[in-house]
N, C-alpha and C. Protein backbone atom coordinates (compact mmCIF):
# COMPACT_ATOMS: atom_id res chain seq x y z
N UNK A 1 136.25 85.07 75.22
CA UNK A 1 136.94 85.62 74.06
C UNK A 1 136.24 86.91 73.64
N UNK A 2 136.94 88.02 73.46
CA UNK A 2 136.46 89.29 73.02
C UNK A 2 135.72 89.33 71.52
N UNK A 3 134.57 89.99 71.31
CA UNK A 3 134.33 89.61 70.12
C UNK A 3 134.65 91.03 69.06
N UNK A 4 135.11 90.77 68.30
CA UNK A 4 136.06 91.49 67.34
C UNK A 4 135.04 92.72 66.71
N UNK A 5 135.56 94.11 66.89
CA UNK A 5 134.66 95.18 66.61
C UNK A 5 134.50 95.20 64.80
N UNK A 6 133.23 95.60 64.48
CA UNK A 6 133.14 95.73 62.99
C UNK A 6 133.61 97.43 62.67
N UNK A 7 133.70 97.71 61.55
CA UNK A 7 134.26 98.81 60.81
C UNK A 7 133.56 99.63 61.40
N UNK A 8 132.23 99.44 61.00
CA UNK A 8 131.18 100.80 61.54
C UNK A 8 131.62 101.51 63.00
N UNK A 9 131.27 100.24 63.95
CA UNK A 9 131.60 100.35 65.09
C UNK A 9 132.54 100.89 65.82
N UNK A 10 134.34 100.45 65.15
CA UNK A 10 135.22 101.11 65.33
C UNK A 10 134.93 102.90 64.41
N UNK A 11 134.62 102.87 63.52
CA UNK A 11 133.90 104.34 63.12
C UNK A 11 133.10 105.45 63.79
N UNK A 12 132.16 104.32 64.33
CA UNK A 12 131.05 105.53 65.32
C UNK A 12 131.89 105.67 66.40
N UNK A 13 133.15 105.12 67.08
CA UNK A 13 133.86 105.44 68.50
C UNK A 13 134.69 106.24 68.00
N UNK A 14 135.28 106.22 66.63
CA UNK A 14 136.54 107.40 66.43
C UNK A 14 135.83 108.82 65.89
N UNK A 15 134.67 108.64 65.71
CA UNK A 15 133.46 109.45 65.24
C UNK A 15 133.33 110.05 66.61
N UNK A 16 133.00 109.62 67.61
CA UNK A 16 132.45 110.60 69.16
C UNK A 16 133.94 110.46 69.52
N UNK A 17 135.09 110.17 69.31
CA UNK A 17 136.20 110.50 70.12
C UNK A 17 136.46 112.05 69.31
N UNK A 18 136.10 112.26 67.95
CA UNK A 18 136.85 113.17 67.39
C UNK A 18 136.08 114.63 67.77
N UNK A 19 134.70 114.30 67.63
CA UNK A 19 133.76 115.07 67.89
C UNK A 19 134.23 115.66 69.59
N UNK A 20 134.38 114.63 70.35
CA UNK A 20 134.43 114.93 71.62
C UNK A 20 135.70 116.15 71.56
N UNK A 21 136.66 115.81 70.98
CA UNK A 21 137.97 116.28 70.50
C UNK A 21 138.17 117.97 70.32
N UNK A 22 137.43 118.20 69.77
CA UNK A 22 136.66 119.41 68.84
C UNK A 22 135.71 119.81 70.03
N UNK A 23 134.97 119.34 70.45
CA UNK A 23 134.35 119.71 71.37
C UNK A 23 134.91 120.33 72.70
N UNK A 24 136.18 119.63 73.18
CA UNK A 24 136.70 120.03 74.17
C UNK A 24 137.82 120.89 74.23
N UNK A 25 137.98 121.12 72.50
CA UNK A 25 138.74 122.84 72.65
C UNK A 25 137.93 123.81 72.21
N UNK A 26 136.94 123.61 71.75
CA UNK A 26 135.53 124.97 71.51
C UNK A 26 135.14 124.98 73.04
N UNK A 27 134.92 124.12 73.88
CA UNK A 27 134.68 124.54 75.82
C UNK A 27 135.83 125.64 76.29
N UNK A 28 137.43 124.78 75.96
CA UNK A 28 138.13 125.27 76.86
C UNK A 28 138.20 126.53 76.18
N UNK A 29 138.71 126.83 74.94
CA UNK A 29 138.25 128.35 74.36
C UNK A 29 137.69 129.61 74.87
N UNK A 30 135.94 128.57 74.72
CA UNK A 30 134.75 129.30 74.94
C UNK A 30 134.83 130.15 76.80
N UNK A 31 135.40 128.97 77.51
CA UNK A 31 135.77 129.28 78.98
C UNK A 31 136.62 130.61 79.20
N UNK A 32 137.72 129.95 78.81
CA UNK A 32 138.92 130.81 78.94
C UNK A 32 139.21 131.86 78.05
N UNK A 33 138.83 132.21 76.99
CA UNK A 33 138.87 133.37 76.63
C UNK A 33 137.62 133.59 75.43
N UNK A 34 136.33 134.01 76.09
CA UNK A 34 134.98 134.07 75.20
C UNK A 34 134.63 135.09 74.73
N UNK A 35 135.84 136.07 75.12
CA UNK A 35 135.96 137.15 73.93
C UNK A 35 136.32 136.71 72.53
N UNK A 36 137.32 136.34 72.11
CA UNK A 36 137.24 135.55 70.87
C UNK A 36 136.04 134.69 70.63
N UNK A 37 135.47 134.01 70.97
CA UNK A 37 134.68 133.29 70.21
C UNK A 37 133.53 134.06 70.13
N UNK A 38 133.29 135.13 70.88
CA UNK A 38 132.25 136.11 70.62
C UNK A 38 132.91 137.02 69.64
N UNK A 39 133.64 137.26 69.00
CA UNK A 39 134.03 138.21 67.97
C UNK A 39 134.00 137.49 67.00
N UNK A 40 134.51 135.86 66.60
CA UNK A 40 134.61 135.08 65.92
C UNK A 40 133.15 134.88 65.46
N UNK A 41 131.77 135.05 65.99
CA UNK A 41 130.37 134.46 65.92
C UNK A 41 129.85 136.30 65.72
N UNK A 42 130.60 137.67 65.76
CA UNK A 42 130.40 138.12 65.92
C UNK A 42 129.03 139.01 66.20
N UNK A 43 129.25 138.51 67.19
CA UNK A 43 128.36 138.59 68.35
C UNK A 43 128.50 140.14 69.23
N UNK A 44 128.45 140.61 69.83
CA UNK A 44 128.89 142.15 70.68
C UNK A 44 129.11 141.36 72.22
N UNK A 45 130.01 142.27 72.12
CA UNK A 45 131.10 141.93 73.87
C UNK A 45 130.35 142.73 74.39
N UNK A 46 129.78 142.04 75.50
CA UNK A 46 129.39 142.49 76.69
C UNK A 46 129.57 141.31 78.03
N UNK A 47 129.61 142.11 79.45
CA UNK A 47 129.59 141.24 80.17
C UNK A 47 128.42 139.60 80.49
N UNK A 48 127.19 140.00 80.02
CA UNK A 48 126.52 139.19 80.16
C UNK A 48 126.91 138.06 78.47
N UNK A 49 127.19 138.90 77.50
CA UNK A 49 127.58 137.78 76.43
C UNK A 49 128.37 136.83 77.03
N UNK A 50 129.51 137.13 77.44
CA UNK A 50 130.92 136.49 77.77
C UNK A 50 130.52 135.76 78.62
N UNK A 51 129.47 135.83 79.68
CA UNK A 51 129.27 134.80 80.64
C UNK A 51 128.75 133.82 79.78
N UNK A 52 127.21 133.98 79.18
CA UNK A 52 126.90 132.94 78.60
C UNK A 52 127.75 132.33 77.60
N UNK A 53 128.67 132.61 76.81
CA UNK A 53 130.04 131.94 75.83
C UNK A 53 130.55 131.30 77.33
N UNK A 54 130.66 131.59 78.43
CA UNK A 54 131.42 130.64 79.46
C UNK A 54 130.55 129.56 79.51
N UNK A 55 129.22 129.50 79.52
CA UNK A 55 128.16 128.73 79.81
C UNK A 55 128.18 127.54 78.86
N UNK A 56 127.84 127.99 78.02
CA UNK A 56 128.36 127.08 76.43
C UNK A 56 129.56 126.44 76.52
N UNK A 57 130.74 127.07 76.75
CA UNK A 57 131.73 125.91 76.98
C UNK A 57 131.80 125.55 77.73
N UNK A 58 131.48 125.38 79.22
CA UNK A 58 131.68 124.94 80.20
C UNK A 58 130.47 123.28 80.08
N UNK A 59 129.26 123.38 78.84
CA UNK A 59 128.85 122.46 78.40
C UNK A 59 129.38 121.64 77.65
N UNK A 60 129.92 122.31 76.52
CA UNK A 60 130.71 121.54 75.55
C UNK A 60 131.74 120.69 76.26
N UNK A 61 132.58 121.07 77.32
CA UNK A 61 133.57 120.87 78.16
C UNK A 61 133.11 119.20 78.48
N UNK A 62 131.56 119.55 79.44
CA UNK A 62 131.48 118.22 80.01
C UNK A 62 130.86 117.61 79.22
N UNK A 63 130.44 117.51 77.63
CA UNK A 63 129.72 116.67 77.01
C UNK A 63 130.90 116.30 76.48
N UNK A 64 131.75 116.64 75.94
CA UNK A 64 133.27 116.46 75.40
C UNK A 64 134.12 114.85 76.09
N UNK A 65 133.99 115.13 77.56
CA UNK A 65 134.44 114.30 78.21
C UNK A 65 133.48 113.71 78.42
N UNK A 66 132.71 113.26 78.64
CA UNK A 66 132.11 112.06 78.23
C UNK A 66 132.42 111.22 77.06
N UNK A 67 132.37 112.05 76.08
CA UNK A 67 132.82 111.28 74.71
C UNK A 67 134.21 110.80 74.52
N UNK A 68 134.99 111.35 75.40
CA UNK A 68 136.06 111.03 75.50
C UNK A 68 136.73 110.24 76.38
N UNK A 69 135.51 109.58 77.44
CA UNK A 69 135.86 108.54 78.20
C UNK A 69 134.77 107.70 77.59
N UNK A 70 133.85 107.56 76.89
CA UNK A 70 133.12 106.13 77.06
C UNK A 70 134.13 104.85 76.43
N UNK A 71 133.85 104.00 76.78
CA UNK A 71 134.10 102.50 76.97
C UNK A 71 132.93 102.09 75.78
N UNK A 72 132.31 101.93 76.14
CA UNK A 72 131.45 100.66 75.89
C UNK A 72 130.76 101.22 74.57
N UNK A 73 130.29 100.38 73.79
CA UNK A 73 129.17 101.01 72.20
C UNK A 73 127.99 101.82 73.11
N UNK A 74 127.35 101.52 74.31
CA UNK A 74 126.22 102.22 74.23
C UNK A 74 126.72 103.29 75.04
N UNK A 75 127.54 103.35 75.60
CA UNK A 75 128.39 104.71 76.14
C UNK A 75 128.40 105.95 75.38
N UNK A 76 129.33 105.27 74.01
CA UNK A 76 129.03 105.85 72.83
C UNK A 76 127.53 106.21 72.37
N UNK A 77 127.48 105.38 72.37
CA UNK A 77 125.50 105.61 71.52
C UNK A 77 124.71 106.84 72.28
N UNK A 78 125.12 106.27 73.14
CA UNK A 78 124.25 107.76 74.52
C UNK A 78 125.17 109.20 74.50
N UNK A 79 126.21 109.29 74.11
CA UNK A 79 126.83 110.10 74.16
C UNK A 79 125.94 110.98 73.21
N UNK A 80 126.41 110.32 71.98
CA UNK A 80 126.01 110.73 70.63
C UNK A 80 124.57 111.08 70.70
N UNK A 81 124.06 110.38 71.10
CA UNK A 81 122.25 110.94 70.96
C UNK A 81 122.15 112.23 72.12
N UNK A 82 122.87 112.17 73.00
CA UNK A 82 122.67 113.27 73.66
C UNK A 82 123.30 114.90 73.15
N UNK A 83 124.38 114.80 72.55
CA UNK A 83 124.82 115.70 71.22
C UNK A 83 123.85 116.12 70.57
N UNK A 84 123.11 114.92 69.55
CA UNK A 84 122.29 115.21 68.74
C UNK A 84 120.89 116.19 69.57
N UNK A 85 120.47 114.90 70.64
CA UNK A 85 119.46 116.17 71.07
C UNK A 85 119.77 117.63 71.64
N UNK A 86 121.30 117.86 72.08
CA UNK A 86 121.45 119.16 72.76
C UNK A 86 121.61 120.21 71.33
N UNK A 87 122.11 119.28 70.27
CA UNK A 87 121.72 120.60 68.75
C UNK A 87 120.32 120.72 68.36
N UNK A 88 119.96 119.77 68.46
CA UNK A 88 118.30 119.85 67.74
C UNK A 88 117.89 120.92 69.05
N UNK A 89 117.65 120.92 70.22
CA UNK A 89 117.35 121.67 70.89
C UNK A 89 117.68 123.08 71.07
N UNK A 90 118.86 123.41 70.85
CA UNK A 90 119.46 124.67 70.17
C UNK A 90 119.18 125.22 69.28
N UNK A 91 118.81 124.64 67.82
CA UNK A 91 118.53 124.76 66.54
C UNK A 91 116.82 125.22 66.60
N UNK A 92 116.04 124.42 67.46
CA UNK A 92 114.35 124.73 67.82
C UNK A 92 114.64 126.12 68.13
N UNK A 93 115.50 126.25 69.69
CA UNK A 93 114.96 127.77 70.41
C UNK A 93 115.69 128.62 69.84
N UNK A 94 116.98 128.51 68.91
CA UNK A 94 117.35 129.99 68.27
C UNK A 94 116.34 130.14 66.90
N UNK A 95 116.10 129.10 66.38
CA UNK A 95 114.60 129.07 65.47
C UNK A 95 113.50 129.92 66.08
N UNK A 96 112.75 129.44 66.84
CA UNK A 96 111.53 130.05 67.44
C UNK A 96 112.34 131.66 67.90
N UNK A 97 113.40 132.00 67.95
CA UNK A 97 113.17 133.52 68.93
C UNK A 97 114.13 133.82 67.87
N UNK A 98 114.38 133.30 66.56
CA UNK A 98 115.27 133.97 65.54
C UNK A 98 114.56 136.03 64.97
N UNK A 99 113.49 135.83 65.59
CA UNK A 99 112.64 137.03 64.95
C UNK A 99 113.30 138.10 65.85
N UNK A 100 113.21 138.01 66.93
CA UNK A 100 113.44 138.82 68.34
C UNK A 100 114.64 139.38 68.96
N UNK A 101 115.82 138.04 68.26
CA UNK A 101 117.02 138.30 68.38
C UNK A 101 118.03 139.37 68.11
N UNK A 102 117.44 140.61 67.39
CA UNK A 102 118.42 141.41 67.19
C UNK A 102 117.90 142.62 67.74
N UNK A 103 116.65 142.19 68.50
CA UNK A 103 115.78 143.55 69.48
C UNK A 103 116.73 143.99 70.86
C-alpha cells in the first residue's frame, strides 16, 4: 500500500517542479537568444558575453530537467541541494571578484 504524501512533501515537489519550470525557460532563453538576457542583466554584448549567457543556460537547462523528472523525495532533495549549492557558489565567486569586475 502506497503511503500517503504529507503537505510539506507534496510542497517541496511542486516547489522543485516550479523552480525547475522557471529554470527551463531562463536556459532555453539564455541559449537561444542571450542577447536579451544580456541586455536585460545589462551586461555589454559581446561575442564572448553571449557565449557564456549560452553557458549558463545550457546549465540551467540541465539542472531544470532534472527537477523536472525526479520521482522520488530524495530525487527531489538532491535536486534542490544541488540548486542551492550551484547559487551559493555563484554568489561566493561573483562576491570575491565583485571588486575587479568592471576592469
Amino acid at each position: 500500500m502506497a503511503k500517503k504524501k504529507t503537505a510539506a512533501e507534496t510542497s517541496k515537489k511542486s516547489m522543485a517542479q516550479a523552480l525547475g519550470a522557471v529554470g527551463a525557460a531562463f536556459g532555453a532563453i539564455s541559449v537561444l537568444s542571450p542577447r536579451t538576457v544580456a541586455k536585460s542583466y545589462g551586461v555589454p554584448v559581446s561575442p564572448s558575453g553571449l557565449q557564456l549567457q549560452r553557458l549558463f543556460g545550457s546549465r540551467a537547462l540541465v539542472v531544470s530537467a532534472l527537477a523536472l523528472t525526479a520521482k522520488t523525495d530524495e530525487e527531489v532533495d538532491r535536486g534542490l541541494a544541488a540548486v542551492a549549492a550551484m547559487n551559493l557558489l555563484d554568489t561566493l565567486t561573483a562576491l570575491a571578484t565583485a571588486g575587479t569586475a568592471s576592469a
